[in-house]
Protein backbone atom coordinates (compact mmCIF):
# COMPACT_ATOMS: atom_id res chain seq x y z
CA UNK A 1 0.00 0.00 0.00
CA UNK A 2 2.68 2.79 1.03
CA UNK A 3 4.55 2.16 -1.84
CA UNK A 4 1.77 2.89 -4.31
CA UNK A 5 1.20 5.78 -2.04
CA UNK A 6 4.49 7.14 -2.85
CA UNK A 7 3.69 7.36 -6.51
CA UNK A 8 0.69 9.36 -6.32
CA UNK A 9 0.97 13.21 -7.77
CA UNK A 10 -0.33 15.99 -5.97
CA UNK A 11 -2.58 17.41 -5.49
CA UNK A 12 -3.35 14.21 -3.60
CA UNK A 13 -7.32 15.08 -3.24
CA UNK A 14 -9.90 16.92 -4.49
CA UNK A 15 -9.87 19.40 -1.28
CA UNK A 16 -6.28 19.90 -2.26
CA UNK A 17 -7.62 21.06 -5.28
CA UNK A 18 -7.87 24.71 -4.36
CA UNK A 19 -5.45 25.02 -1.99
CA UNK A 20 -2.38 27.11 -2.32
CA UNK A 21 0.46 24.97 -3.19
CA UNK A 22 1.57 24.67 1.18
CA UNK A 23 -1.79 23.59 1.89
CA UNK A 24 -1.13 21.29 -0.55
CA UNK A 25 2.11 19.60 0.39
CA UNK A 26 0.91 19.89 3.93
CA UNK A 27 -1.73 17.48 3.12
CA UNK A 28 0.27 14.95 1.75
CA UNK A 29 1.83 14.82 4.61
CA UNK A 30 -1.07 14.50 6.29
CA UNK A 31 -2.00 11.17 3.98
CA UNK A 32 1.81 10.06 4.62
CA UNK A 33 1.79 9.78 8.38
CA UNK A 34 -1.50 8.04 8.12
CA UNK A 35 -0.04 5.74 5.50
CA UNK A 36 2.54 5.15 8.37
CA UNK A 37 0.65 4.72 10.92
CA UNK A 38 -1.10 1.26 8.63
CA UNK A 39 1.97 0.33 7.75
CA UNK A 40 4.83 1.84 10.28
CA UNK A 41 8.30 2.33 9.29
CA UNK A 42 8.07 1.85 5.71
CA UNK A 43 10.58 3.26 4.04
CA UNK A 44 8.57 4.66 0.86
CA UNK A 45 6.24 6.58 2.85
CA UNK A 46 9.54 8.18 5.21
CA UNK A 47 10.91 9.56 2.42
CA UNK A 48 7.63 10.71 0.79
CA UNK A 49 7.02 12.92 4.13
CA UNK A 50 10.28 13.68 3.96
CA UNK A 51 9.87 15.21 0.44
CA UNK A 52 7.15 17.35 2.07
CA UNK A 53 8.44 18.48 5.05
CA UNK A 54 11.50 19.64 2.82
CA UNK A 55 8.76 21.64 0.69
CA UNK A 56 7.12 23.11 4.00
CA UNK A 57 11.10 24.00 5.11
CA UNK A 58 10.97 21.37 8.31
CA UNK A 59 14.96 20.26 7.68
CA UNK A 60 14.70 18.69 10.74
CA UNK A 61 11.75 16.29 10.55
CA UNK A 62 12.72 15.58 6.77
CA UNK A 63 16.33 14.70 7.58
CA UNK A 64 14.59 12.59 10.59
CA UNK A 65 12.46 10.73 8.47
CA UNK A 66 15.32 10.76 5.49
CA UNK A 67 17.37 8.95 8.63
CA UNK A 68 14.70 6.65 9.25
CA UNK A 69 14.06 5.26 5.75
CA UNK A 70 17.72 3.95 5.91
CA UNK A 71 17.61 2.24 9.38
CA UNK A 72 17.16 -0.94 8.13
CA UNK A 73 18.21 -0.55 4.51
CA UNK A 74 21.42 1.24 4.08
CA UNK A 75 21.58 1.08 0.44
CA UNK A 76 18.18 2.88 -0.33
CA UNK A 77 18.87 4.99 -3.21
CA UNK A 78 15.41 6.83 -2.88
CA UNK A 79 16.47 7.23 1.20
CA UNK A 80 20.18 8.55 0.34
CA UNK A 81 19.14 10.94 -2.46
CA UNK A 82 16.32 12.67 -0.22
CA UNK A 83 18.85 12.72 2.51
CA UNK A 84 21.24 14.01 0.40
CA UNK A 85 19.09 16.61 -0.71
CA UNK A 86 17.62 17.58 2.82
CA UNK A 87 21.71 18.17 4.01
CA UNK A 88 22.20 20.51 1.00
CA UNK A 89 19.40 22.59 1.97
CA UNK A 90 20.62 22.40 4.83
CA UNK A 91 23.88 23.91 3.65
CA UNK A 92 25.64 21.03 5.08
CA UNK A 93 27.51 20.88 1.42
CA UNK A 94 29.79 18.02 2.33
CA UNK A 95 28.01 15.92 3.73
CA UNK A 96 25.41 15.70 1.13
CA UNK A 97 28.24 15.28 -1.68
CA UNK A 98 29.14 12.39 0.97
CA UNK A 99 25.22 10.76 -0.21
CA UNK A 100 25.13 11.45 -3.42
CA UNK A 101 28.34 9.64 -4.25
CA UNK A 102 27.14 6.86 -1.85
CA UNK A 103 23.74 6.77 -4.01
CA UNK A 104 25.87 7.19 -7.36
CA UNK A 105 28.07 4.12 -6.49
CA UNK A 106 25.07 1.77 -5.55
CA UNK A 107 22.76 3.21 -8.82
CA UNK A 108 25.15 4.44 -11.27
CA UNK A 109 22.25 5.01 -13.99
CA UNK A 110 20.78 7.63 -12.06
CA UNK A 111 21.30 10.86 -13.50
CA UNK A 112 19.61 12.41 -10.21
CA UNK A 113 22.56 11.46 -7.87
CA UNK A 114 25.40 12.88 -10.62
CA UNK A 115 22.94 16.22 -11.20
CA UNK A 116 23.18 16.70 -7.03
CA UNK A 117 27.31 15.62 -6.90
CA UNK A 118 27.77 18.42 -9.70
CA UNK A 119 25.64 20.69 -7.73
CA UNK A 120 26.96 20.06 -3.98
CA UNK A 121 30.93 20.54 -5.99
CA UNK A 122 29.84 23.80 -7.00
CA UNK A 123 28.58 24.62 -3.55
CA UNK A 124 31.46 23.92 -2.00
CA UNK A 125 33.30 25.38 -4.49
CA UNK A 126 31.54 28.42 -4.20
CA UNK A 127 32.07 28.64 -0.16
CA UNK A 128 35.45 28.17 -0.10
CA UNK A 129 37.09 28.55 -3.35
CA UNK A 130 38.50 26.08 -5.89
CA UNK A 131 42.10 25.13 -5.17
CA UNK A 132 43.45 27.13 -8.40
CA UNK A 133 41.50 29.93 -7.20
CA UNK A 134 42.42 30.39 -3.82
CA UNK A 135 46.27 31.13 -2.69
CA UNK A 136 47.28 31.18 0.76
CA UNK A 137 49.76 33.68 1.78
CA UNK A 138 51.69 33.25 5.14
CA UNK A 139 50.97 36.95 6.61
CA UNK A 140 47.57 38.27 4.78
CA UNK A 141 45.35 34.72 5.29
CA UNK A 142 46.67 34.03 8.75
CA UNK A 143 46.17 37.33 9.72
CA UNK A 144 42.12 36.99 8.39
CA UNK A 145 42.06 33.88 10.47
CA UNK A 146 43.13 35.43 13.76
CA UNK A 147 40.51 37.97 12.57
CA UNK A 148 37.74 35.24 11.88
CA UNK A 149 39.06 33.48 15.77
CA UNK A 150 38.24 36.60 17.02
CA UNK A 151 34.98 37.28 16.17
CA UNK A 152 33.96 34.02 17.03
CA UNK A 153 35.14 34.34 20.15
CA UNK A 154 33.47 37.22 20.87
CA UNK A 155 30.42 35.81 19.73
CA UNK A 156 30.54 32.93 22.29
CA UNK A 157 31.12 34.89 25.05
CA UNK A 158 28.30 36.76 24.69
CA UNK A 159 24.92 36.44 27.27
CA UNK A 160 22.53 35.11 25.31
CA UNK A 161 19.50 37.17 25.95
CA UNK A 162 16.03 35.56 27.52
CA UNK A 163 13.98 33.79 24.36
CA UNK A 164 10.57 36.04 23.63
CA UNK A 165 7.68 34.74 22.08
CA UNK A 166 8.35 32.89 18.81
CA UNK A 167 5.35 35.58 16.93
CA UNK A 168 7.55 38.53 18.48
CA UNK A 169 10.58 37.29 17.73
CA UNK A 170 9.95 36.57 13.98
CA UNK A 171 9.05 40.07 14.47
CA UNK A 172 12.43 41.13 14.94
CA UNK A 173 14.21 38.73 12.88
CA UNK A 174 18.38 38.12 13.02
CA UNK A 175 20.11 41.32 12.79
CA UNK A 176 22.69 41.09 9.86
CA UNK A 177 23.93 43.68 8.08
CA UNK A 178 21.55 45.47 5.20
CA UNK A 179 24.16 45.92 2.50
CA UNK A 180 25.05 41.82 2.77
CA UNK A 181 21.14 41.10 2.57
CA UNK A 182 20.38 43.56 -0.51
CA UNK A 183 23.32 41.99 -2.07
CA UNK A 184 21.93 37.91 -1.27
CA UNK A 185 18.40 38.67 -1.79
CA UNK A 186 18.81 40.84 -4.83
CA UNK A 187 15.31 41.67 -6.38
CA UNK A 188 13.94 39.59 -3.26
CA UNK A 189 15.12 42.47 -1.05
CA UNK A 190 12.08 44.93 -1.70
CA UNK A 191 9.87 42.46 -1.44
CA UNK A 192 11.45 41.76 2.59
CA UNK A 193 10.94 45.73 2.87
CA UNK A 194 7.69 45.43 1.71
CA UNK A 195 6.53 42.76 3.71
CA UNK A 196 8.20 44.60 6.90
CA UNK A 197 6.56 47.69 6.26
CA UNK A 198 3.09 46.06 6.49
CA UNK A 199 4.01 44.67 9.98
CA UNK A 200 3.08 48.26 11.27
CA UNK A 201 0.06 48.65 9.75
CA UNK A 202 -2.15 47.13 12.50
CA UNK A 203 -5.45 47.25 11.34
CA UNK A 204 -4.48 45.19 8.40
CA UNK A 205 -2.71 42.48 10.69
CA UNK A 206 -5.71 41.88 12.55
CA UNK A 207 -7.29 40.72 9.37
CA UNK A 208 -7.92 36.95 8.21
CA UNK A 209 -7.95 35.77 4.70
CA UNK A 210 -11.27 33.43 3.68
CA UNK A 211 -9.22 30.41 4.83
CA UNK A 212 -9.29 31.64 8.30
CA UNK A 213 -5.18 32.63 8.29
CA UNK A 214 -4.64 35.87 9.76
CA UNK A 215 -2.61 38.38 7.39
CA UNK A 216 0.19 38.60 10.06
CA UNK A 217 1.04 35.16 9.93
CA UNK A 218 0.90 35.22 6.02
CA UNK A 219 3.62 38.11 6.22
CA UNK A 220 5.93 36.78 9.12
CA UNK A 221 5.83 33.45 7.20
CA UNK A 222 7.05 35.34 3.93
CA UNK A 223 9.58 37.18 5.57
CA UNK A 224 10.48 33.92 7.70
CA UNK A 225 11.06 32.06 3.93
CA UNK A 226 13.43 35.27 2.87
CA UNK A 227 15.21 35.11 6.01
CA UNK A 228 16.04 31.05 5.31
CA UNK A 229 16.65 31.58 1.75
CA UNK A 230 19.12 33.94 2.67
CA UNK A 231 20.88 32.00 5.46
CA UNK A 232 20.93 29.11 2.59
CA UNK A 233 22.27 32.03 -0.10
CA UNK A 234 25.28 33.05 2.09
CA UNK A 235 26.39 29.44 2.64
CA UNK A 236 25.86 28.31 -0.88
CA UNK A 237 27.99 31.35 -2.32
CA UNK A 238 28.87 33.81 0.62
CA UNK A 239 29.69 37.74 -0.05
CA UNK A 240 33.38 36.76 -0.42
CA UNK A 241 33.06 34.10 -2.77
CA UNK A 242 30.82 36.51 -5.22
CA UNK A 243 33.49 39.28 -4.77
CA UNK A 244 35.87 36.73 -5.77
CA UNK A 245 34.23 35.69 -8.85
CA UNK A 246 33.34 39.44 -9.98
CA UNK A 247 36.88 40.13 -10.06
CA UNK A 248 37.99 36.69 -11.98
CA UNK A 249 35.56 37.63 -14.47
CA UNK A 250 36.60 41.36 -14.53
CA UNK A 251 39.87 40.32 -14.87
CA UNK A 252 38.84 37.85 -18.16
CA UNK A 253 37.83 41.59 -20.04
CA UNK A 254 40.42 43.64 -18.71
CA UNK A 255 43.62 43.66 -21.44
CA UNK A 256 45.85 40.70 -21.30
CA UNK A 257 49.32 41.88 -20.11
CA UNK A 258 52.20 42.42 -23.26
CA UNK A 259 53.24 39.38 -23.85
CA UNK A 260 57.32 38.72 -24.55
CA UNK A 261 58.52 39.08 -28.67
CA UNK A 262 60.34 35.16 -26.77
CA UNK A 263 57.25 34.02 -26.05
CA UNK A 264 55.29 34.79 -28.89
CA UNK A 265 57.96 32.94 -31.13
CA UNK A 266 58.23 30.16 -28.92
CA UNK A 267 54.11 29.92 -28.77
CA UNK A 268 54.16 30.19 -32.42
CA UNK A 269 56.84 27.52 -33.52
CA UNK A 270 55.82 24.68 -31.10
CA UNK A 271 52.06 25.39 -32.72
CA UNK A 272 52.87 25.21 -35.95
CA UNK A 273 55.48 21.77 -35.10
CA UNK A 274 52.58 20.39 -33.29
CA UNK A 275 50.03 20.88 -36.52
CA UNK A 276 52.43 19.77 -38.84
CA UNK A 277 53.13 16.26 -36.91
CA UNK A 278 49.47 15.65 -36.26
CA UNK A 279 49.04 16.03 -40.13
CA UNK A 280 51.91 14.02 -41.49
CA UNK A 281 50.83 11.82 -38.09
CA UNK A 282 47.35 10.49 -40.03
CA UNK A 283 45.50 13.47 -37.59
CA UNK A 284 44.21 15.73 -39.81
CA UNK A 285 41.29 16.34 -37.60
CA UNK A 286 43.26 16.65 -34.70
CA UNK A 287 45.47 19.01 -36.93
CA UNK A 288 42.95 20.88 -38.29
CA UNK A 289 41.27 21.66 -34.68
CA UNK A 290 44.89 22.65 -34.00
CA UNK A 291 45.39 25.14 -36.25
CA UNK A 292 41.97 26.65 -35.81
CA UNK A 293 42.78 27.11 -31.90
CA UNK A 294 46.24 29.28 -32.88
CA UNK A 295 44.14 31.06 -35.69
CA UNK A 296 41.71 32.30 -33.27
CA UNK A 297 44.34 33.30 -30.49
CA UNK A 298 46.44 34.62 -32.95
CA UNK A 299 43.71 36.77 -34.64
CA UNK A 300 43.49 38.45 -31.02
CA UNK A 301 47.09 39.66 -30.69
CA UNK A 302 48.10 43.06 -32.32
CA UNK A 303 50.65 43.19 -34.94
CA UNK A 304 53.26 44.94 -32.34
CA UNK A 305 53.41 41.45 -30.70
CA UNK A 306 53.33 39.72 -34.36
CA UNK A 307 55.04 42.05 -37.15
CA UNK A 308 54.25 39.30 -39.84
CA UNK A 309 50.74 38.15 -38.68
CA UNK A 310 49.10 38.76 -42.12
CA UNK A 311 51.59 35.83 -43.29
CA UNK A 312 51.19 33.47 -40.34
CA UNK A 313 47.26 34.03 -40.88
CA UNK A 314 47.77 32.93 -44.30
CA UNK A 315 50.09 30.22 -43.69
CA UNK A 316 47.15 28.97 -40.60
CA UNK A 317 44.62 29.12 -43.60
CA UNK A 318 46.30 26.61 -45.80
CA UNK A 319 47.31 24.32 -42.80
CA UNK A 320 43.28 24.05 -42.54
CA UNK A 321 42.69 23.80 -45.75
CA UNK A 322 45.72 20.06 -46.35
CA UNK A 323 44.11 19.16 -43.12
CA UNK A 324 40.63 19.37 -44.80
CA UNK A 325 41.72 17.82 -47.77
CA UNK A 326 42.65 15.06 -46.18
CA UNK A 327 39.30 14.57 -44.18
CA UNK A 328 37.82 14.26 -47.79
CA UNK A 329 36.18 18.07 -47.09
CA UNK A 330 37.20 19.18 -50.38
CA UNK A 331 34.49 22.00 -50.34
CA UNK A 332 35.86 23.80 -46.92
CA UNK A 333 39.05 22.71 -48.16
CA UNK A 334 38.91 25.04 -51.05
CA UNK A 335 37.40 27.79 -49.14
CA UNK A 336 40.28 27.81 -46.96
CA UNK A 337 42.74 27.87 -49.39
CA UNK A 338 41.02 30.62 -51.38
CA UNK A 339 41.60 32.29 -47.98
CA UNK A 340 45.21 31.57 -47.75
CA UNK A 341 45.33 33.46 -51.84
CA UNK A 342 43.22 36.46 -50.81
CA UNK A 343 45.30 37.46 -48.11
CA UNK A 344 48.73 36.72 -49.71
CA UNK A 345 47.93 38.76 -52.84
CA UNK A 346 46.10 41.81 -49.88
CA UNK A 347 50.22 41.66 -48.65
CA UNK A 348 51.76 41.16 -51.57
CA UNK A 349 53.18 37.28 -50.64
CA UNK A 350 54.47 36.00 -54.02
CA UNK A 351 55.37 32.82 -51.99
CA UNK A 352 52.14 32.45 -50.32
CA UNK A 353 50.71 33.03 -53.85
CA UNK A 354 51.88 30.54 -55.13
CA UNK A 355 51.40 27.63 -52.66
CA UNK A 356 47.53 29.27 -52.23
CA UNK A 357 47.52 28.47 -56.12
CA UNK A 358 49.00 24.92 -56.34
CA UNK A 359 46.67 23.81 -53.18
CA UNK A 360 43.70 25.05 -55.06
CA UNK A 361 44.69 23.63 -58.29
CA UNK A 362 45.17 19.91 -56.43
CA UNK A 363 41.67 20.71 -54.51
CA UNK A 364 39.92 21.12 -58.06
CA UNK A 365 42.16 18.17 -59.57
CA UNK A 366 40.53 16.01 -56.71
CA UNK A 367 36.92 16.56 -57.30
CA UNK A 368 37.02 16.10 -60.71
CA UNK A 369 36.98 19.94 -62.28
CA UNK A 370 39.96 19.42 -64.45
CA UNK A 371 39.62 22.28 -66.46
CA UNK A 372 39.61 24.40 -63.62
CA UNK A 373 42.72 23.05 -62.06
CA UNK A 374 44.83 23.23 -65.29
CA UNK A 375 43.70 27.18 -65.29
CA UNK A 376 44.70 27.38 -61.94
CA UNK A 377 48.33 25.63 -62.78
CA UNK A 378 48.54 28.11 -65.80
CA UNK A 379 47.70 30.89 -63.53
CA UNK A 380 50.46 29.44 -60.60
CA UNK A 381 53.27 28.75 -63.53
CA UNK A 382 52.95 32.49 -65.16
């Protein structure tokens, strides 16, 4: 019975129907502790609970009943993933990448458990920097740390004050700074500052909607949600970790430094080695993605760094175009070598002419248009 009841879509009833989409998932989890309590501790109906306490934003009881499901059956995938997926929420990064490789090892063909290994990398990632990203310097980092050790300190020491009512304290809500929270919430943040500013208007939270809910509770539980999505935000990618990655990709437009006449060379030579072995190799479509890289990088550089780059352009053109021939593309092949002529006769390249001319001449040779290729020798021989 409970595992038929896991299958079944919401809305689970037709006085679900109506109901906003909390109502909803509430009363599935309604159906799923009865379901339970016919059949109790089966492991379908945990983790469908589980799925909607995770909806309602009960962690707790979803990681509880997550915990459950695998008591007796450790290998579980359906248990693992939802635990998995209740720690990430959590923000508890590593340990959910812990479950989803656990789940990916026992059900490989599950694209679920390598979607949420992916996702809990980039997390983590994300919180604490990839290791080409971050570099540790003696004085600077340890100096943050002793910073960080501070603080926390500090924060332990302090009195905790007495608890107030959980209505009045939602009231409140953590104190954090407001430039950190407009920059986690984004768009989100007007809509916090528009939900707060209704708290004061106290005719309209003595209101009720039609369902018998009370407007106050509507808007505490709204600001409640931004308040978690934010915790979740600044674990997921905190402030530093965004400041990080704005400057990485600031740093991608900005213009790459002057690079060395020795390097250049060097760059250029060990390119053009590398195409010419793949091609004489039986690679010509390892050569030909070769020399469409350099062309590309090349075509980026000024011609202070290259003084011939017209030439080596050229010269890239027809490396494309044997490499094409040999793939049998005879028709990019030609194009490419019509390339290679255009821009030797722009510079005035009597060499480059020439080979541009023989290459085209074999290109037309090889598909048949003989005519055309002896007009092209005539053309190359004059």
């Amino acid at each position: 019975m409970c595992s038929r009841f896991y299958q079944i879509p919401m809305p689970v009833c037709a006085s679900c129907a109506d109901k906003p989409s909390t109502s909803v998932t509430e009363c599935f989890s309604v159906f799923a502790s009865q379901a339970l309590q016919l059949q109790a501790g089966d492991k379908h109906c945990l983790v469908a609970r589980s799925m909607c306490y995770l909806k309602l934003g009960d962690t707790e009881n979803s990681l509880r009943d997550a915990e459950a499901s695998l008591q007796n059956d450790k290998t579980f995938s359906k248990g693992l993933y939802q635990k998995a997926e209740t720690l990430y929420t959590m923000g508890d990064f590593e340990f959910a990448l812990v479950y989803y490789h656990r789940g990916h090892k026992l059900r490989p063909e599950l694209q679920k458990f390598r979607l949420g290994i992916q996702k809990a990398q980039e997390a983590i990632d994300n919180s604490v920097g990839s290791p080409s990203s971050v570099k540790l310097e003696n004085k600077g980092d340890l100096c943050f740390l002793s910073r960080q050790a501070e603080v926390w300190l500090k924060q332990k020491l302090q009195v905790k004050a007495p608890k107030k009512d959980q209505k009045q304290q939602s009231k409140v809500g953590p104190i954090r700074n407001e430039k950190t929270e407009r920059q986690l919430l984004g768009e989100l943040y007007a809509d916090k500052a528009y939900l707060e500013k209704l708290l004061k208007d106290e005719d309209l939270m003595r209101s009720s909607t039609k369902h018998g809910m009370t407007v106050e509770d509507l808007i505490l539980g709204g600001i409640n949600y931004l308040d978690t999505r934010t915790e979740f935000w600044q674990q997921q990618k905190p402030i530093y970790a965004r400041v990080r990655d704005r400057k990485l990709m600031q740093q991608r437009w900005l213009p790459e430094r002057k690079r060395k006449p020795s390097e250049v060379a060097r760059y250029i030579l060990k390119s053009m080695e590398e195409i010419d072995m793949l091609l004489t190799s039986s690679c010509p479509e390892g050569s030909c993605k070769k020399a469409e890289h350099v062309l590309n990088t090349i075509q980026g550089w000024s011609e202070d760094e290259i003084p011939n780059k017209n030439e080596l352009i050229g010269n890239l053109y027809s490396c494309i175009g044997n490499a094409q021939i040999e793939m049998g593309q005879m028709g990019r092949a030609l194009q490419s070598h019509k390339m290679d002529l255009e821009i030797a006769r722009e510079n005035d390249l009597p060499d480059a002419v020439s080979r541009a001319l023989d290459n085209i001449g074999r290109v037309y040779a090889r598909i048949g248009k003989f005519q055309q290729a002896i007009d092209t020798y005539v053309t190359f021989i004059t």
